[in-house]
Protein backbone atom coordinates (compact mmCIF):
# COMPACT_ATOMS: atom_id res chain seq x y z
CA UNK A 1 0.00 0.00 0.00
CA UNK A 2 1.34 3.13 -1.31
CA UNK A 3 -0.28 5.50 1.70
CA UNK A 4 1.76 3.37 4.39
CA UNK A 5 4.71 5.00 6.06
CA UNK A 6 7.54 3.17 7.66
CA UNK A 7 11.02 3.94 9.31
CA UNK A 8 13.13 1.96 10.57
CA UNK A 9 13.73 3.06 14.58
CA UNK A 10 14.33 1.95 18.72
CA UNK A 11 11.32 0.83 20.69
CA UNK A 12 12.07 0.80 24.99
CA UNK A 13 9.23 -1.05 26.65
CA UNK A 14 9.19 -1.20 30.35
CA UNK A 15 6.78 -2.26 32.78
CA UNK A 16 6.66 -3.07 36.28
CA UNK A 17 7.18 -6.31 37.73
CA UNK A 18 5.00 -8.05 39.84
CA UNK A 19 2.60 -5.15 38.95
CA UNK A 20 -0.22 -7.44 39.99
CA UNK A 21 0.74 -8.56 43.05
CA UNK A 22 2.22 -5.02 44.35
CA UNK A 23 -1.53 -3.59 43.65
CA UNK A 24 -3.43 -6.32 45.16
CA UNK A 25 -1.18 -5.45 48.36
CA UNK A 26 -1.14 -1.87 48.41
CA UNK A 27 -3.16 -0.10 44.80
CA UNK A 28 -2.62 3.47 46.74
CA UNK A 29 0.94 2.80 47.33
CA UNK A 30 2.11 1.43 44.47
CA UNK A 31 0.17 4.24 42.34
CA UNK A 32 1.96 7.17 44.81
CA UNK A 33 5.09 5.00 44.13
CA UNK A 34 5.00 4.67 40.47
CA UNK A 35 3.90 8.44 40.11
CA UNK A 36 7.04 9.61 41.88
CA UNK A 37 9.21 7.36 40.46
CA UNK A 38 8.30 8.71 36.87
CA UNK A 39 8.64 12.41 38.21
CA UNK A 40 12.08 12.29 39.73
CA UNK A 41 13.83 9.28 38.16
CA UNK A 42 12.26 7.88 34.77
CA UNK A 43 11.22 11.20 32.76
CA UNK A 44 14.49 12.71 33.55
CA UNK A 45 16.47 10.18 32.11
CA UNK A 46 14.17 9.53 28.94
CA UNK A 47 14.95 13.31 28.06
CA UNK A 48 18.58 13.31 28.80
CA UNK A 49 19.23 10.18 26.08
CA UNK A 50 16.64 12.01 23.71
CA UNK A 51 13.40 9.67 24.27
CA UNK A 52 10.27 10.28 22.80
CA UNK A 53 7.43 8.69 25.32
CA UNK A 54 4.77 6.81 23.24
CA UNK A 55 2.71 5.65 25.67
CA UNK A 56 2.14 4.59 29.07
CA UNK A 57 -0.41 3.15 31.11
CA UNK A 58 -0.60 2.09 34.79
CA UNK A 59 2.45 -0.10 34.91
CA UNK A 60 4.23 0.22 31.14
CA UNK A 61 5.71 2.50 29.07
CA UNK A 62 6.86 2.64 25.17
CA UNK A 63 9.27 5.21 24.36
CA UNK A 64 10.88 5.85 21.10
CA UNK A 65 14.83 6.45 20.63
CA UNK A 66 16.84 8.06 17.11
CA UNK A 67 19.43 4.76 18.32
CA UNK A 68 20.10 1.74 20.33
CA UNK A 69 22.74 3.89 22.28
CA UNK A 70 20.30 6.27 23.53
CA UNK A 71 17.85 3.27 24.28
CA UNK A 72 20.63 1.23 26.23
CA UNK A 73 21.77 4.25 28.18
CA UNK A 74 18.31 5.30 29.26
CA UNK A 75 17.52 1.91 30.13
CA UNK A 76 20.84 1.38 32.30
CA UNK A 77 19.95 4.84 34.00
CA UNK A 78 16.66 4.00 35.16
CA UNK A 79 17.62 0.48 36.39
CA UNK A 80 20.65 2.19 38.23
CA UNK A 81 18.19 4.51 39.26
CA UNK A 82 15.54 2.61 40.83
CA UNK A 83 17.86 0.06 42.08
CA UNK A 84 19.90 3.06 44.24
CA UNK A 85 16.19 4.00 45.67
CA UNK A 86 15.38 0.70 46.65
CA UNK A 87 18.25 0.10 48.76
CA UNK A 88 15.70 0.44 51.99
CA UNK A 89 12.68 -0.50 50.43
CA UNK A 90 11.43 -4.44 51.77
CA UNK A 91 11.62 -7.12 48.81
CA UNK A 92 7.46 -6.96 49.01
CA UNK A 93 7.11 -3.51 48.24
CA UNK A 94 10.09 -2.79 45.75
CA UNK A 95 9.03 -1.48 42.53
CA UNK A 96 11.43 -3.19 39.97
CA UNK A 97 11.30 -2.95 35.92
CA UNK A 98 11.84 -5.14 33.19
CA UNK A 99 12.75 -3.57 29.74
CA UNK A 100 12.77 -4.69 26.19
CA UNK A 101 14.78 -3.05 23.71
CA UNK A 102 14.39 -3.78 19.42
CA UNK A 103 15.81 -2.15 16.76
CA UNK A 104 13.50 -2.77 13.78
CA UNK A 105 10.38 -1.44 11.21
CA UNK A 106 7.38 0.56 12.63
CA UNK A 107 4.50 2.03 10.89
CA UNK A 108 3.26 5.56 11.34
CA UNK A 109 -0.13 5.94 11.31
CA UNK A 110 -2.33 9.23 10.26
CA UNK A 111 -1.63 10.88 13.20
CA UNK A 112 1.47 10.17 13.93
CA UNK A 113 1.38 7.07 15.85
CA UNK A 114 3.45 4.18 15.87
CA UNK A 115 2.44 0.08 15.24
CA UNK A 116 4.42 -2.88 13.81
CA UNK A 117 6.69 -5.39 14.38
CA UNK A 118 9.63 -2.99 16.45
CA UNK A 119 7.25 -2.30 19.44
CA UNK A 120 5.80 -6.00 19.41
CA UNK A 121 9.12 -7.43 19.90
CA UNK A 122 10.25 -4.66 22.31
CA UNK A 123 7.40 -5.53 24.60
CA UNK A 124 8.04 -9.84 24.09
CA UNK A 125 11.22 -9.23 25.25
CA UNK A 126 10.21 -7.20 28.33
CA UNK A 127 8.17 -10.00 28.91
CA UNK A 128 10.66 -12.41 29.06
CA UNK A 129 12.76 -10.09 31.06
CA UNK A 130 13.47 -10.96 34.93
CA UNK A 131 12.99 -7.99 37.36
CA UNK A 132 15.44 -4.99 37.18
CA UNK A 133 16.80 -6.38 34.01
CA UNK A 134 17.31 -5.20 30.51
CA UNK A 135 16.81 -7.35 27.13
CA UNK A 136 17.77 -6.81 23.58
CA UNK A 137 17.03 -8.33 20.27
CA UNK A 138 20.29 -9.12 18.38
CA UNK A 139 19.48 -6.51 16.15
CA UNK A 140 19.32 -3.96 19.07
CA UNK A 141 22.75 -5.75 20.19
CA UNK A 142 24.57 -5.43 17.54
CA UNK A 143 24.55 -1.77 16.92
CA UNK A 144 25.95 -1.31 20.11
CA UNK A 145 28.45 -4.14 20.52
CA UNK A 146 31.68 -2.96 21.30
CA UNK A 147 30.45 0.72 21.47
CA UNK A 148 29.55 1.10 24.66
CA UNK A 149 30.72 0.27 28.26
CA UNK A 150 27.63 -2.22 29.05
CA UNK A 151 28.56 -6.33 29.16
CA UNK A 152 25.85 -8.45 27.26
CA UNK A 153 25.25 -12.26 28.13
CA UNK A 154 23.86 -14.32 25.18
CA UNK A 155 20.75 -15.87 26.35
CA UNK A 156 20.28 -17.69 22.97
CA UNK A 157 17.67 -18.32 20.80
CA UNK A 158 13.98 -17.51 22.89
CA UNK A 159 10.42 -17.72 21.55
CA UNK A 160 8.82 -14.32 22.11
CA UNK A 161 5.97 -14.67 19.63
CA UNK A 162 3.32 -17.54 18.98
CA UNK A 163 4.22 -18.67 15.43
CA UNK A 164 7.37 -16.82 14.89
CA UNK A 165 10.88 -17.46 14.66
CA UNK A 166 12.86 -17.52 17.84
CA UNK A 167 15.08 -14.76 17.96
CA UNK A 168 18.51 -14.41 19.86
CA UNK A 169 18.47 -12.43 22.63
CA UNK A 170 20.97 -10.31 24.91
CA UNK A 171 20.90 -9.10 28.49
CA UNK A 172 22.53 -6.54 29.92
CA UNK A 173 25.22 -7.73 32.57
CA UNK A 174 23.62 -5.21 35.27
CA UNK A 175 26.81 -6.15 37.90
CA UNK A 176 24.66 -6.75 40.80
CA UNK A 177 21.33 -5.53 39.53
CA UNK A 178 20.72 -4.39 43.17
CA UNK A 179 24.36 -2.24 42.99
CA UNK A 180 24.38 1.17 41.47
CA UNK A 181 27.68 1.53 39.28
């Protein structure tokens, strides 16, 4: 179809784990928690490594990135981040997130907005993700292999999607996810 637009860009999607279980606990809590932790931690760091937030809802966010550098560094920031606040915070009431980071195809819809095959495998691999990790497609791995100061560890091939492909994924060696660097 002639009237679709693509481009080829970096999807971040993050959401919080355990979401479920921290709300069923403590919904006012873990909303006052979330809220803050987007106000004094998260948006900072999405506008210092030029992100463009999608979309968020009560527990995820997409966010949009010119490169995989950008993506990795914001993503490294706000684990560091939230790991550094959670230092006194009880193992049942620590708000932790996983991200998912692909490099890949997008469509761009009437208005502006973004679909495809970039922010579905973003958000697979944030669902594979353990807590206060960070996991990238191979493509979103290799344009930053060797460029940057972050260790990967091959996690191999993983099914993200019914009916597709696996795919080889990367995670970020956080050194002690738990440790700010």
């Amino acid at each position: 179809m002639a009237d679709v637009m693509r481009k080829l860009t970096v999807i971040l999607a993050a959401d919080v784990a355990g979401y479920d279980r921290l709300v069923a606990a403590d919904a006012d809590g873990t909303f006052a928690t979330l809220r803050t932790l987007r106000a004094e931690l998260v948006n900072a760091v999405i506008a210092t490594t030029r992100g463009r937030i999608l979309k968020t809802s009560g527990n995820a966010m997409l966010i949009e990135f010119r490169t995989v550098r950008d993506a990795l560094a914001c993503a490294v920031g706000v684990q560091r981040a939230v790991a550094k606040r959670n230092e006194d915070t009880g193992p049942d009431t620590r708000v932790e997130f996983r991200v998912g980071i692909h490099f890949g195809d997008v469509l761009i819809g009437r208005g502006g907005e973004l679909s495809g095959e970039a922010i579905d495998v973003a958000e697979a691999l944030e669902a594979v993700c353990d807590p206060a990790g960070i996991r990238l497609s191979r493509a979103a791995h290799d344009a930053v292999e060797g460029k940057t100061a972050e260790h990967f560890i091959d996690c191999g091939e993983v099914a993200l999607m019914d009916g597709a492909a696996p795919m080889r994924v990367f995670a970020v060696e956080m050194r002690g996810s738990h440790i700010p660097a």
